[in-house]
Protein backbone atom coordinates (compact mmCIF):
# COMPACT_ATOMS: atom_id res chain seq x y z
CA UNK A 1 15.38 -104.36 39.13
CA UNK A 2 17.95 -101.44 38.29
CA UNK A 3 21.05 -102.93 39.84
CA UNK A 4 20.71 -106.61 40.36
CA UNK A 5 24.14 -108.37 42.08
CA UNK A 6 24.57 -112.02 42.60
CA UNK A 7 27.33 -113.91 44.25
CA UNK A 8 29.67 -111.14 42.49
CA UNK A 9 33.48 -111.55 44.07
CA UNK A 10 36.36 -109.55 42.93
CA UNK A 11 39.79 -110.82 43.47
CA UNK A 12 43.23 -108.30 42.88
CA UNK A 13 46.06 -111.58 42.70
CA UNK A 14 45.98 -113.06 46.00
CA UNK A 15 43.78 -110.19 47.45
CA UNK A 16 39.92 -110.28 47.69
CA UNK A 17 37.94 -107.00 47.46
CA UNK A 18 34.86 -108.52 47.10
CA UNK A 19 33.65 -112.23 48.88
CA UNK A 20 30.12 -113.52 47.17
CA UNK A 21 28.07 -110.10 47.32
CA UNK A 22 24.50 -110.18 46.43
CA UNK A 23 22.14 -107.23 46.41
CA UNK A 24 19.53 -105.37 44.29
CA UNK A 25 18.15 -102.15 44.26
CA UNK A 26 15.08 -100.90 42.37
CA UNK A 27 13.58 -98.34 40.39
CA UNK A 28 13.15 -94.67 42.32
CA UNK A 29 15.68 -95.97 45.42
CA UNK A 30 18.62 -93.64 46.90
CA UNK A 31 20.94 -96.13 48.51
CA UNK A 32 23.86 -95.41 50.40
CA UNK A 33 26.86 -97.50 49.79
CA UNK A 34 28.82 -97.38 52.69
CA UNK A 35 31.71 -98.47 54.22
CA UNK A 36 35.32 -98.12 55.46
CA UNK A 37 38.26 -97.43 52.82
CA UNK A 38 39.41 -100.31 51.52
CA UNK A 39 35.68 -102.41 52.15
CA UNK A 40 35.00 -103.06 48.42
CA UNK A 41 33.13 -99.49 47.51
CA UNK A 42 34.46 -98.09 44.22
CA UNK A 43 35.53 -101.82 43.40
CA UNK A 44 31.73 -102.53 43.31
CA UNK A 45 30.99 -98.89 41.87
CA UNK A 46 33.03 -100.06 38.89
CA UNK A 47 31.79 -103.04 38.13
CA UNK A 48 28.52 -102.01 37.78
CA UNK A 49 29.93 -99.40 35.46
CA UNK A 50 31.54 -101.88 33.36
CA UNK A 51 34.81 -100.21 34.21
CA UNK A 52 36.48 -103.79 35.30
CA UNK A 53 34.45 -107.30 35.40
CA UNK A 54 34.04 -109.20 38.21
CA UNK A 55 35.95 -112.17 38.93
CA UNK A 56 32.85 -114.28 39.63
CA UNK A 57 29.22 -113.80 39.95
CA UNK A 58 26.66 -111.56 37.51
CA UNK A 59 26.06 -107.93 37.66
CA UNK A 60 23.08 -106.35 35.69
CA UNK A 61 21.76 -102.90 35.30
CA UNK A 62 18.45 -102.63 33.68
CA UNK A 63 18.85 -106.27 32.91
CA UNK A 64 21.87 -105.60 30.72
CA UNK A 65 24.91 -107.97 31.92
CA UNK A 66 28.06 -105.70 32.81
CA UNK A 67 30.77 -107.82 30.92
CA UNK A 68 28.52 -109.36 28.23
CA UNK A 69 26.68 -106.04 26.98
CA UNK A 70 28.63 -103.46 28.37
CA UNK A 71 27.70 -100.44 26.22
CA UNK A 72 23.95 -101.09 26.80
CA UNK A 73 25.39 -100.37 30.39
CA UNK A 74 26.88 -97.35 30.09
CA UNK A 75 23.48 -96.06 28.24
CA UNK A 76 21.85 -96.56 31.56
CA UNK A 77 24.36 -95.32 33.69
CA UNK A 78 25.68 -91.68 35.13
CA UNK A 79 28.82 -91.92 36.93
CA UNK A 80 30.63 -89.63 39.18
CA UNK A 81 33.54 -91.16 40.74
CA UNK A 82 35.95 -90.59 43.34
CA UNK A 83 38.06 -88.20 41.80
CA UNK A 84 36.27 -86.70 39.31
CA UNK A 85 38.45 -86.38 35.94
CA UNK A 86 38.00 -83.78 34.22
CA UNK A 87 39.96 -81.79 31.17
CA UNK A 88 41.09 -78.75 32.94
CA UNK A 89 41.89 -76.77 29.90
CA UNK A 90 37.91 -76.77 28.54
CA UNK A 91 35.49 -74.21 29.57
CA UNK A 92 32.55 -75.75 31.21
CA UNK A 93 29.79 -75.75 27.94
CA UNK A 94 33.28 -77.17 26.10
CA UNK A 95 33.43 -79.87 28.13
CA UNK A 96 29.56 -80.77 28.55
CA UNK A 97 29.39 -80.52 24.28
CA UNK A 98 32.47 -82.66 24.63
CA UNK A 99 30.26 -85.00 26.93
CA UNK A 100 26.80 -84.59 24.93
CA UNK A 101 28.93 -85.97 21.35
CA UNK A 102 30.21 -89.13 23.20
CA UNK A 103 26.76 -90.23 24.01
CA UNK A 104 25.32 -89.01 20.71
CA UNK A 105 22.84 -86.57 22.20
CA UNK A 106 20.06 -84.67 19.94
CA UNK A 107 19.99 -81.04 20.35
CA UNK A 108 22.69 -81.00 22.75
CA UNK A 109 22.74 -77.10 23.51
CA UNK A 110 19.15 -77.18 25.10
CA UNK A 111 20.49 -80.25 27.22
CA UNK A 112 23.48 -78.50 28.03
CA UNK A 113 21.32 -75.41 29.60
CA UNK A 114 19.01 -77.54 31.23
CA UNK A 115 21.52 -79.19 33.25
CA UNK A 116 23.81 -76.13 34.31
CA UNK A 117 20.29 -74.54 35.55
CA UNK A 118 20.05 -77.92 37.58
CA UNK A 119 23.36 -78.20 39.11
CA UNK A 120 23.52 -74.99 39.46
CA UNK A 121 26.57 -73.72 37.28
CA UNK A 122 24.62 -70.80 35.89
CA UNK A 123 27.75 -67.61 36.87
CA UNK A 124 30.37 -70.94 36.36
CA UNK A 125 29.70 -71.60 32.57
CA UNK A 126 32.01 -69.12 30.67
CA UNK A 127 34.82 -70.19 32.79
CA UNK A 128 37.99 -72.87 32.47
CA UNK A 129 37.10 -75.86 34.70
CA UNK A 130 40.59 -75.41 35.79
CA UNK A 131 39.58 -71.86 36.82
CA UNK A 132 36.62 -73.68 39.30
CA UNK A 133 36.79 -74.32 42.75
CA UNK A 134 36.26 -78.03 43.95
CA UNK A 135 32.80 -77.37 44.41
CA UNK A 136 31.81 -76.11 41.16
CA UNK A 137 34.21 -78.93 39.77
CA UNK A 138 31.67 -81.59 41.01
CA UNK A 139 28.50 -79.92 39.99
CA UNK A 140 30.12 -80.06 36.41
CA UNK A 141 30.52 -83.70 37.24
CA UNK A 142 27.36 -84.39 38.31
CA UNK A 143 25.80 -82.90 34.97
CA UNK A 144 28.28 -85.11 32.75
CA UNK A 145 26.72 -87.73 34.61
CA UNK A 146 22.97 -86.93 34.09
CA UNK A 147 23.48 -85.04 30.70
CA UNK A 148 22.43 -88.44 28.90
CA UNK A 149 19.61 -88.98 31.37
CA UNK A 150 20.25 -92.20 32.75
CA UNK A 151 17.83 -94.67 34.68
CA UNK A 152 20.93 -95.16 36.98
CA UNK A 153 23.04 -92.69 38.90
CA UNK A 154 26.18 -93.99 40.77
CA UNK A 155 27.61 -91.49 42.83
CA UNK A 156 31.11 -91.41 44.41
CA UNK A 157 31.72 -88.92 47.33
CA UNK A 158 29.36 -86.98 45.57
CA UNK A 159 29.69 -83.93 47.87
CA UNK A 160 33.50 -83.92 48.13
CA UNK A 161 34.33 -80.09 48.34
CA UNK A 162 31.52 -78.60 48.53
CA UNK A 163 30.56 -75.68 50.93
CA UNK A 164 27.41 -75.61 53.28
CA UNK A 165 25.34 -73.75 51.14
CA UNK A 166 26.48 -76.26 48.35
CA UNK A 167 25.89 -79.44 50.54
CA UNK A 168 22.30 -78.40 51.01
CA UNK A 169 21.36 -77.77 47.19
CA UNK A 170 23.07 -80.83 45.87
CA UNK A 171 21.45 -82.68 48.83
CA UNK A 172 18.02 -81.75 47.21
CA UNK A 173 18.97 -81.75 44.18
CA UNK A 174 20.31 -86.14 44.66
CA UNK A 175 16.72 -86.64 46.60
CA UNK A 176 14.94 -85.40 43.53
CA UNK A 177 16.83 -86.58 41.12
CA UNK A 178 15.97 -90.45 43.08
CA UNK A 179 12.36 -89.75 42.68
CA UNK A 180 12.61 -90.28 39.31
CA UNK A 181 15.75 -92.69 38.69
CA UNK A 182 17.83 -95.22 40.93
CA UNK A 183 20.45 -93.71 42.61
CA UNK A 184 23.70 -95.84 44.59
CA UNK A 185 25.79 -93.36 46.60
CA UNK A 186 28.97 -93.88 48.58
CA UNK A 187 30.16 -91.21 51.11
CA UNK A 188 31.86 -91.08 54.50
CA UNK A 189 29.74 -88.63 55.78
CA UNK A 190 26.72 -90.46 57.95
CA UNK A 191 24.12 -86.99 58.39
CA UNK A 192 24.44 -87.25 54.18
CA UNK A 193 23.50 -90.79 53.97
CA UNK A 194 20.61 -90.09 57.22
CA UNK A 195 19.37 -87.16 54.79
CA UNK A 196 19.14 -88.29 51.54
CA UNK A 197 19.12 -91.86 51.32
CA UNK A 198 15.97 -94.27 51.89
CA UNK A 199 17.91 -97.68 52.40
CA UNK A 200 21.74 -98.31 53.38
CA UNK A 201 24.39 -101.10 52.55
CA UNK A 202 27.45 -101.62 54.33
CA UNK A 203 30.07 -103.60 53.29
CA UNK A 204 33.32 -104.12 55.42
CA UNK A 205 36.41 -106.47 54.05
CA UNK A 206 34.25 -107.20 50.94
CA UNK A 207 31.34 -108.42 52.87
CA UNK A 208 27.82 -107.14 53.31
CA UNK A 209 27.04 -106.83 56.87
CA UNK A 210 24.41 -105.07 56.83
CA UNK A 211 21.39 -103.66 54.28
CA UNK A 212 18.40 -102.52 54.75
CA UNK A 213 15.55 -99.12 55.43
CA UNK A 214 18.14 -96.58 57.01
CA UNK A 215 15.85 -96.05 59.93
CA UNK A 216 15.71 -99.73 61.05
CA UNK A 217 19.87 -100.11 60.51
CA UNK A 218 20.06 -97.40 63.31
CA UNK A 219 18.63 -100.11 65.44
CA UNK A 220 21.33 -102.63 65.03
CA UNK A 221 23.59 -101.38 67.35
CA UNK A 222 23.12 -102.93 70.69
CA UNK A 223 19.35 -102.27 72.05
CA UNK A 224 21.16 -101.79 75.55
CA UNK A 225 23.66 -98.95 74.81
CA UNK A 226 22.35 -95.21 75.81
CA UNK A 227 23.94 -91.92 74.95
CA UNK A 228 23.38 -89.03 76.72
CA UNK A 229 24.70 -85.46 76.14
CA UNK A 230 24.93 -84.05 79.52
CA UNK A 231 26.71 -79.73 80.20
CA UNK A 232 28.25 -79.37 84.13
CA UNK A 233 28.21 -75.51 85.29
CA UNK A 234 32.37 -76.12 85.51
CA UNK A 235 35.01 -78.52 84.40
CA UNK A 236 34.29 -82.21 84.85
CA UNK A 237 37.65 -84.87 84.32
CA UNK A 238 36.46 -87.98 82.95
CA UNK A 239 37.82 -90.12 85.13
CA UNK A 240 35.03 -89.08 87.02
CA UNK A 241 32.25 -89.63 85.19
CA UNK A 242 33.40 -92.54 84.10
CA UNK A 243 33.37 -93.93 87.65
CA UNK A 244 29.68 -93.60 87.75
CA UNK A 245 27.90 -96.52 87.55
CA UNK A 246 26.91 -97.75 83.97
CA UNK A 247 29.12 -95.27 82.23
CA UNK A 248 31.06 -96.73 79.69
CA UNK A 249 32.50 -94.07 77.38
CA UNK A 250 32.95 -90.19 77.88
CA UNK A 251 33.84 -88.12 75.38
CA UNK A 252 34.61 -84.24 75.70
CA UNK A 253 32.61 -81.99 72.92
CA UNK A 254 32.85 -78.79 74.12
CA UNK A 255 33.38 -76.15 77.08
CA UNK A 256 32.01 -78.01 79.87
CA UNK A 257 29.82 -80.62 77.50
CA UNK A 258 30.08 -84.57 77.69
CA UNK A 259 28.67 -87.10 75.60
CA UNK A 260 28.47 -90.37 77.34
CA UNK A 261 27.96 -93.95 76.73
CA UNK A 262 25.69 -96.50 79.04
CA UNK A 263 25.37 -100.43 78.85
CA UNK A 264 23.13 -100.52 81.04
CA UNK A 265 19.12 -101.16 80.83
CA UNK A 266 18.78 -98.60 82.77
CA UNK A 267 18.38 -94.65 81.95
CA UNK A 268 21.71 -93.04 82.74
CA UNK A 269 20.30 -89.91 83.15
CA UNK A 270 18.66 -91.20 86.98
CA UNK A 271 22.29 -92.12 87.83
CA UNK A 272 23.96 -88.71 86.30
CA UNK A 273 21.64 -86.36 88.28
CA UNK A 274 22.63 -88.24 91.18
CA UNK A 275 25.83 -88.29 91.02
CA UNK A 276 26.00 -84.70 90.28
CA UNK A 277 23.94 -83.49 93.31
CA UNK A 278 26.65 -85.63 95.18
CA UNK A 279 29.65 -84.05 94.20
CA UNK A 280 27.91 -80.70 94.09
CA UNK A 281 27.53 -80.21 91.00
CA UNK A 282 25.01 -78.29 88.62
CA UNK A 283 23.44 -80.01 85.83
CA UNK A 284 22.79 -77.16 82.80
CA UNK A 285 21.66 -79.68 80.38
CA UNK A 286 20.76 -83.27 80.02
CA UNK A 287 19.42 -85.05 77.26
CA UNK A 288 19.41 -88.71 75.59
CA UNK A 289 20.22 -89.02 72.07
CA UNK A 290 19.14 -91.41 69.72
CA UNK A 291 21.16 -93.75 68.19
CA UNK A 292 22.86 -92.31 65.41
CA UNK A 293 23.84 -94.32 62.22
CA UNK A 294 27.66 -93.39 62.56
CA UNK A 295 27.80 -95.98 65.71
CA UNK A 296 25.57 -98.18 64.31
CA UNK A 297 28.67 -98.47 60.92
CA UNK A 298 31.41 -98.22 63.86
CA UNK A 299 29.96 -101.12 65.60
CA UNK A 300 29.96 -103.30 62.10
CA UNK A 301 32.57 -102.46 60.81
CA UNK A 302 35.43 -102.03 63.63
């Protein structure tokens, strides 16, 4: 295994962030570490980058322990964290030489080039990394944390900043890069984790509650609940819809568009169409959705 956790706890004084965890993830996996601030993330994130030990349990990374052999650790490891330091007065190939001595790196020009062609820092490089947007800021973090070519990537809010255009390359760019090495990401951002990653965990008040494939978490939230995305030809109150039998929630998303929650067995859009031709009402649009991973993690971890 890359990352292999057992009964790891982490306590601040009185404070737990961590209660008996226990996971592994292997070779060629993109995991997304998820959960709400102030679950445990970045507290596991650094111990398995030797940053701080645990306060009980074992953490390994490519069978090295993390407080017994922690520079055979931080061979195997890339890290990006949170808030990605950096030494604003460098230009960009400063900084990455700067990077390539610490880990003793042969030939560290060719490395350099290869990884601003993969990150994509190619019109960036000549400039101050105080001169760089956030964007480009993180793309120079994510090649200081590949430069040494790591069998593990750990990834914190990897996409923090970044435009569009720029979510869509680095997107790829973290699904190849797990083809080849193991790769733990946190992020707040669900469609990220639905995208790139193959398996989730979610921890809440230091706990796991829940790991596994990301399409089978999807299907933890309760097998009874329906949403349905329904647009009126005028304006609808929800008071009203939520009178109609079954409805639940109702939340307004636009012009004269509703998405609404069911608890019932049955499909809501029978009962909807119903109660529309009732009240005289036309029905533009009406579809089910399917059940999206963000409810599934508000459902844990609320």
């Amino acid at each position: 295994m890359s990352i292999e956790i057992k009964n790891v706890s982490k306590l601040y004084g009185k404070q737990t962030a961590l209660n008996d965890v226990s996971f592994s993830i292997a070779g060629g996996e993109v995991v997304g570490f998820l959960g709400p601030n102030g679950a445990g993330k970045s507290t596991m994130m650094k111990i398995i980058t030797s940053f701080i030990p645990p306060t009980e349990g074992q953490a390994t990374v490519c069978g090295f322990d993390v407080s017994t052999d922690p520079i055979e650790v931080r061979k195997k490891v890339g890290y990006l964290p949170e808030h990605n330091p950096l030494y604003l007065d460098m230009y960009v190939k400063e900084f990455l030489h700067f990077v390539a001595g610490v880990h003793k790196i042969p030939n560290p020009a060719q490395k350099i080039e290869e990884m601003i062609e993969k990150v994509g820092l190619g019109r960036e490089q000549h400039k101050l990394l105080g001169a760089l947007s956030k964007g480009y800021r993180q793309r120079v973090g994510l090649a200081q944390a590949m430069i040494h070519d790591p069998e593990v990537l750990i990834l914190d809010e990897p996409t923090s900043g970044l435009d569009p255009n720029q979510l869509v390359e680095i997107r790829e760019l973290i699904r190849t890069i797990g083809k080849e090495k193991t790769v733990m990401l946190s992020t707040h951002i669900m469609q990220e984790v639905e995208a790139i990653c193959s398996r989730v965990i979610i921890v809440n008040q230091g706990n796991i509650v829940a790991d596994g494939p990301t399409s089978e978490i999807r299907n933890l939230a309760s097998t009874n609940q329906q949403l349905v995305e329904v647009e009126f030809d005028g304006p609808v109150e929800a008071a009203e819809l939520l009178a109609i039998e079954g409805i639940e929630d109702a939340k307004h998303i636009g012009n004269n568009t509703w998405r609404l929650r069911s608890v019932s067995e049955i499909d809501p859009r029978k009962t909807i169409s119903a109660w529309a031709v009732e009240q005289d009402r036309l029905v533009l649009t009406l579809k089910r959705e399917e059940q999206r991973l963000e409810d599934v993690f508000h459902t844990l971890t609320k």
